[in-house]
Protein backbone atom coordinates (compact mmCIF):
# COMPACT_ATOMS: atom_id res chain seq x y z
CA UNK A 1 -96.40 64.19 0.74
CA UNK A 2 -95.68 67.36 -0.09
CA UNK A 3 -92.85 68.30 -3.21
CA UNK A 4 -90.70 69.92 -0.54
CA UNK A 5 -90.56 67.16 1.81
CA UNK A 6 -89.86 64.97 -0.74
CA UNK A 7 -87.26 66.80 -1.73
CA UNK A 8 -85.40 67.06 1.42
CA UNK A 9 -85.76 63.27 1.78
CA UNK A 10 -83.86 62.66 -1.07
CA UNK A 11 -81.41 65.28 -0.76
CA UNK A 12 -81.23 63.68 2.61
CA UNK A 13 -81.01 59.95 1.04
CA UNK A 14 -77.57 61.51 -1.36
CA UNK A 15 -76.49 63.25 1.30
CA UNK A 16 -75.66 59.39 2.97
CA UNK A 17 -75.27 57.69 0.11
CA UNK A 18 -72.76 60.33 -1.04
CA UNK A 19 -71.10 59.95 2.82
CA UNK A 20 -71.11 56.34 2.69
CA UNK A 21 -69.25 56.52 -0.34
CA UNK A 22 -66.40 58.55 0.80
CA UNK A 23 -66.47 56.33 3.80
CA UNK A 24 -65.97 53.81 1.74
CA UNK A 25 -62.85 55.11 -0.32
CA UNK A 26 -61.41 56.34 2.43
CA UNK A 27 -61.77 52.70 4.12
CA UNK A 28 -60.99 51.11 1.01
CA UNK A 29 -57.88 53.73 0.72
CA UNK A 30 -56.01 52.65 4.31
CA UNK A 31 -56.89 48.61 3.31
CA UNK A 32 -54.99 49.32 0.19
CA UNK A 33 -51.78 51.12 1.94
CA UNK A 34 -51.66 48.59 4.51
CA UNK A 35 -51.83 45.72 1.75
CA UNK A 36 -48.83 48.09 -0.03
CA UNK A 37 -47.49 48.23 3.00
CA UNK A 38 -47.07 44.60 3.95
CA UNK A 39 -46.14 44.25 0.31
CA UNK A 40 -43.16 46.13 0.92
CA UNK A 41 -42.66 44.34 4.17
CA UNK A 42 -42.46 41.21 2.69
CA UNK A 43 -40.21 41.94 -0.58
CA UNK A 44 -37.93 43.89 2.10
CA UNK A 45 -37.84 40.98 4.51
CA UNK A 46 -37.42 38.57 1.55
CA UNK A 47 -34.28 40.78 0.56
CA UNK A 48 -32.82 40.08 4.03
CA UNK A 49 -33.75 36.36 3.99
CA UNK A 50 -32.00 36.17 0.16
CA UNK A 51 -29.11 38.06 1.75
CA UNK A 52 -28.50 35.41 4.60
CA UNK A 53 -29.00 32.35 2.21
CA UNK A 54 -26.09 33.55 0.24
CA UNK A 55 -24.12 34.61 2.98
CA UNK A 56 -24.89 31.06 4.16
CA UNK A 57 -24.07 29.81 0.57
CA UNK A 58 -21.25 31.34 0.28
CA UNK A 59 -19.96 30.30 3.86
CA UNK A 60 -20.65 26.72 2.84
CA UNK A 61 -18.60 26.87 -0.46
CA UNK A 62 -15.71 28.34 2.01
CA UNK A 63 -15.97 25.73 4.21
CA UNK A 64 -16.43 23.18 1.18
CA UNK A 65 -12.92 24.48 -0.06
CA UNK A 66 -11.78 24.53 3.29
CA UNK A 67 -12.06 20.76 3.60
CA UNK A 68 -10.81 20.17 0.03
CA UNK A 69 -7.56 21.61 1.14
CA UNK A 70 -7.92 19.66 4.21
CA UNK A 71 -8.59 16.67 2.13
CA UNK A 72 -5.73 17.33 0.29
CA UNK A 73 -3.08 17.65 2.92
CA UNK A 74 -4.40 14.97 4.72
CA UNK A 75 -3.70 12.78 1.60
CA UNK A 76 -0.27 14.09 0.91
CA UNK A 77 0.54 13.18 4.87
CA UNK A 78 -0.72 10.15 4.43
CA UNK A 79 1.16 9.49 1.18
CA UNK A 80 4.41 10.84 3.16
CA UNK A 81 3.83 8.39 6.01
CA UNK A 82 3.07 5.45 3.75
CA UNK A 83 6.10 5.78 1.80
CA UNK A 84 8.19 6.10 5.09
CA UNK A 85 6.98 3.33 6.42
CA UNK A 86 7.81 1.28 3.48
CA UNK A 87 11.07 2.89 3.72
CA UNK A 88 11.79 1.76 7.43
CA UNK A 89 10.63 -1.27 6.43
CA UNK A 90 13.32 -1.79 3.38
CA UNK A 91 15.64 -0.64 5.52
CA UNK A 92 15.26 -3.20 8.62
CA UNK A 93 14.68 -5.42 5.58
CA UNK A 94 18.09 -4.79 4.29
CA UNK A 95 19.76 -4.52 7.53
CA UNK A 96 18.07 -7.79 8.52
CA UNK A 97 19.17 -9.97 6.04
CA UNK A 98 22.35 -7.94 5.30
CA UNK A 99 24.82 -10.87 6.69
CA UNK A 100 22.61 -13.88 4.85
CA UNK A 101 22.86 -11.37 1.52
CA UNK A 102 27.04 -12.28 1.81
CA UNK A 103 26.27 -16.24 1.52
CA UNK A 104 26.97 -18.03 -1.59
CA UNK A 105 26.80 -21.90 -2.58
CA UNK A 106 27.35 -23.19 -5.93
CA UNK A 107 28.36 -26.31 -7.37
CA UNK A 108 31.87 -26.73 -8.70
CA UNK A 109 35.24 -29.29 -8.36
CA UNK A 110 36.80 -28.93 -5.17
CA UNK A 111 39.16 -31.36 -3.48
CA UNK A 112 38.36 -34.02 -0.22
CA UNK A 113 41.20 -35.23 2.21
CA UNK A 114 41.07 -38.76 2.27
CA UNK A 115 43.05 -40.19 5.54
CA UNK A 116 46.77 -38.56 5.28
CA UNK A 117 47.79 -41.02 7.94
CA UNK A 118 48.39 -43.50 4.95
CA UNK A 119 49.51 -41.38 2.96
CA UNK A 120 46.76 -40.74 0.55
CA UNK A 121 46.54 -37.34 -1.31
CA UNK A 122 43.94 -34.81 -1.64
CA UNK A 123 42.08 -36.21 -4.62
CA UNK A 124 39.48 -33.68 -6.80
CA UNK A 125 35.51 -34.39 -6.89
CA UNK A 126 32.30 -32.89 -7.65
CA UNK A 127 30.41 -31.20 -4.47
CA UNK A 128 29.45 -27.89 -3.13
CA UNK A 129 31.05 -24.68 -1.96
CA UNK A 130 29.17 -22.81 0.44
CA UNK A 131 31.17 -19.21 0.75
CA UNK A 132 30.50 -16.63 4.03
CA UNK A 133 31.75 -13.79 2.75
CA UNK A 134 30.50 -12.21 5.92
CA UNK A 135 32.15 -10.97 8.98
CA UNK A 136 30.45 -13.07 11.41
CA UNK A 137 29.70 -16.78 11.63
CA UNK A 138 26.98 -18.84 9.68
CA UNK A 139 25.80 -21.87 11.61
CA UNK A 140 23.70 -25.27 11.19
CA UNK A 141 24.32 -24.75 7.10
CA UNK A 142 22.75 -27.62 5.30
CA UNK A 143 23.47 -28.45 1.31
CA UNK A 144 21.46 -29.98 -1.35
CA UNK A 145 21.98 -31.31 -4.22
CA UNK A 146 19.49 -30.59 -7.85
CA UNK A 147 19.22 -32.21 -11.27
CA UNK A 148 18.87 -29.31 -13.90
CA UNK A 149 15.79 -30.49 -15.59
CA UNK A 150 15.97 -28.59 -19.13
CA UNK A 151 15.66 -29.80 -23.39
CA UNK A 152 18.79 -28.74 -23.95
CA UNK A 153 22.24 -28.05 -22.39
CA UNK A 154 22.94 -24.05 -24.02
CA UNK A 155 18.76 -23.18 -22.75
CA UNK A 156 17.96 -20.42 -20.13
CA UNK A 157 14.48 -22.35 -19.63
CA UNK A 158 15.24 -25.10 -16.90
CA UNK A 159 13.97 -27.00 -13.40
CA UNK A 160 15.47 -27.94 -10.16
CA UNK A 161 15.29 -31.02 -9.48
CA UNK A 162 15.77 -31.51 -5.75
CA UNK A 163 18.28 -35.04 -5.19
CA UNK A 164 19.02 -34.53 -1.68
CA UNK A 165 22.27 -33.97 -0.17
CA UNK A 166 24.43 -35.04 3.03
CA UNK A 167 22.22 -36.00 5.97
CA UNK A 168 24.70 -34.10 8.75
CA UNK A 169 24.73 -30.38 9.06
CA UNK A 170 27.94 -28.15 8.96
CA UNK A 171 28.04 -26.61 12.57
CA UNK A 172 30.21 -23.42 11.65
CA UNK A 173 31.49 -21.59 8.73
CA UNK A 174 33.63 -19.28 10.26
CA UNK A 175 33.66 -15.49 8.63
CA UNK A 176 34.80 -14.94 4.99
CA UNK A 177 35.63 -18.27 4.61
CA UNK A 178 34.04 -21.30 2.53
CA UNK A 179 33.25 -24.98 3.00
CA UNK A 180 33.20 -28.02 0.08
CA UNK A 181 30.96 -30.87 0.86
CA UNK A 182 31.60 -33.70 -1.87
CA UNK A 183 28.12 -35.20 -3.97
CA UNK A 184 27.09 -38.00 -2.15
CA UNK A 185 27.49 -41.67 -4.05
CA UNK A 186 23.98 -42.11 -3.67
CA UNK A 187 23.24 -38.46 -5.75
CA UNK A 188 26.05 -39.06 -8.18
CA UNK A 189 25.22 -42.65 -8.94
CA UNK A 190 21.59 -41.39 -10.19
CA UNK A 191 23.23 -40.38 -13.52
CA UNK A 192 25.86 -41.39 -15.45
CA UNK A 193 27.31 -37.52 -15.85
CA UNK A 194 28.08 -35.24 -13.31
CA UNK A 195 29.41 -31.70 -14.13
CA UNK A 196 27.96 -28.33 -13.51
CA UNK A 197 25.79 -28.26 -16.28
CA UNK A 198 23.65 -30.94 -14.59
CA UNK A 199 23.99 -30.21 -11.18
CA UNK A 200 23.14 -26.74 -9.20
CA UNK A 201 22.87 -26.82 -5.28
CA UNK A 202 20.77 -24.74 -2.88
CA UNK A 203 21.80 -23.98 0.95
CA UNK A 204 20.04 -23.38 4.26
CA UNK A 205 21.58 -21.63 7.32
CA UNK A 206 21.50 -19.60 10.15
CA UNK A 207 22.55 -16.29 10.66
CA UNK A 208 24.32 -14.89 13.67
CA UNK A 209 21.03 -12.94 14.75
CA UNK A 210 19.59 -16.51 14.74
CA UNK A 211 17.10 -15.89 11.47
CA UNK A 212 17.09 -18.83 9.44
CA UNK A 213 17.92 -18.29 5.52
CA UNK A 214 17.78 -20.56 2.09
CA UNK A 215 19.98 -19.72 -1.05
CA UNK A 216 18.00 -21.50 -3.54
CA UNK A 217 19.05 -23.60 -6.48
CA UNK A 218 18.54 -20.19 -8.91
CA UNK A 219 20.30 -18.55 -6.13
CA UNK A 220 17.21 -16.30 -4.47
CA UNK A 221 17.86 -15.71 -0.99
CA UNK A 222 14.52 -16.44 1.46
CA UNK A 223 13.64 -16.45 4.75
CA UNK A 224 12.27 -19.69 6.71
């Protein structure tokens, strides 16, 4: 082979290589924009995406303090309600039991009315007043009788000791009015003393609504 030709073959042979080169950049050029390119794609699409998640975030800490305030009044209405319920409930309470509230019994000296037909006078004894201070009737009003269980006569600490009382019940105590029922023998006789020191009395009745009420021997009023 001749100098010349050999020459031309490897002017030829740079000629390529120098071509594939360029090819190569320029290929290697457009891979790299598009790479850049989706780059860019991706941090700008991320941007949106970061823009809706706090645009969700912050529409979920609105509607978080949305329901707080909800919570909040829904509490306070319940409160309200609550507290006038109770408060209807007082009242009907109070209005309920606002005739028995007027009914009194205590133990005290009274007089009885022995048969006047032969002349005998009223004579004093121990008993039971029951006082309706009311301005209706009382009805079916029942009294018993209770030892005061205690160490010593001048002590606030004492018991009720129920005794019984009169078998019968009073029918009616008319209004603002009051009724003596003597201690029966067979209470009195139980102790030698009798005095209101050693005796207290508690009362059961009926009111004119037909609810049936106890005055206890301390003098609490309850319902039965």
């Amino acid at each position: 082979m001749s100098p010349a030709i050999s020459d031309e073959i490897t002017a030829v042979a740079t000629a390529v290589l120098a071509a594939f080169a360029i090819v190569t950049a320029v290929v290697a050029g457009l891979a790299f924009r598009k790479q850049a390119q989706e780059l860019r794609d991706q941090a700008a699409l991320l941007e949106v995406q970061s823009g809706q998640l706090e645009t969700q975030r912050q529409q979920l800490a609105d509607q978080q303090a949305l329901s707080a305030r909800q919570t909040g009044v829904l509490e306070l209405q319940a409160t309200e309600l609550r507290e006038s319920l109770d408060e209807r409930k007082h009242q009907a309470d109070e209005q309920r039991m606002a005739q028995a509230d007027q009914v009194a019994a205590w133990f005290g000296t009274g007089e009885v009315y022995p048969d006047v037909a032969f002349g005998q006078q009223p004579r004093p004894a121990w008993g039971a007043f029951i006082r309706n201070e009311s301005p209706l009737p009382i009805y079916s009003a029942r009294v018993l009788f209770h030892f005061v269980a205690t160490d010593s006569p001048v002590s606030e600490q004492w018991q009720p000791i129920m005794r019984g009382g009169p078998p019968e019940y009073i029918r009616v105590i008319p209004p603002r009015s009051q009724k003596f029922i003597e201690i029966p023998d067979q209470v009195r006789d139980m102790i030698d003393d009798c005095n209101d020191n050693i005796y207290v009395v508690s009362v059961e009745f009926t009111d004119a609504a037909g609810s049936r009420w106890q005055r206890d021997a301390r003098g609490a009023l309850n319902s039965l």
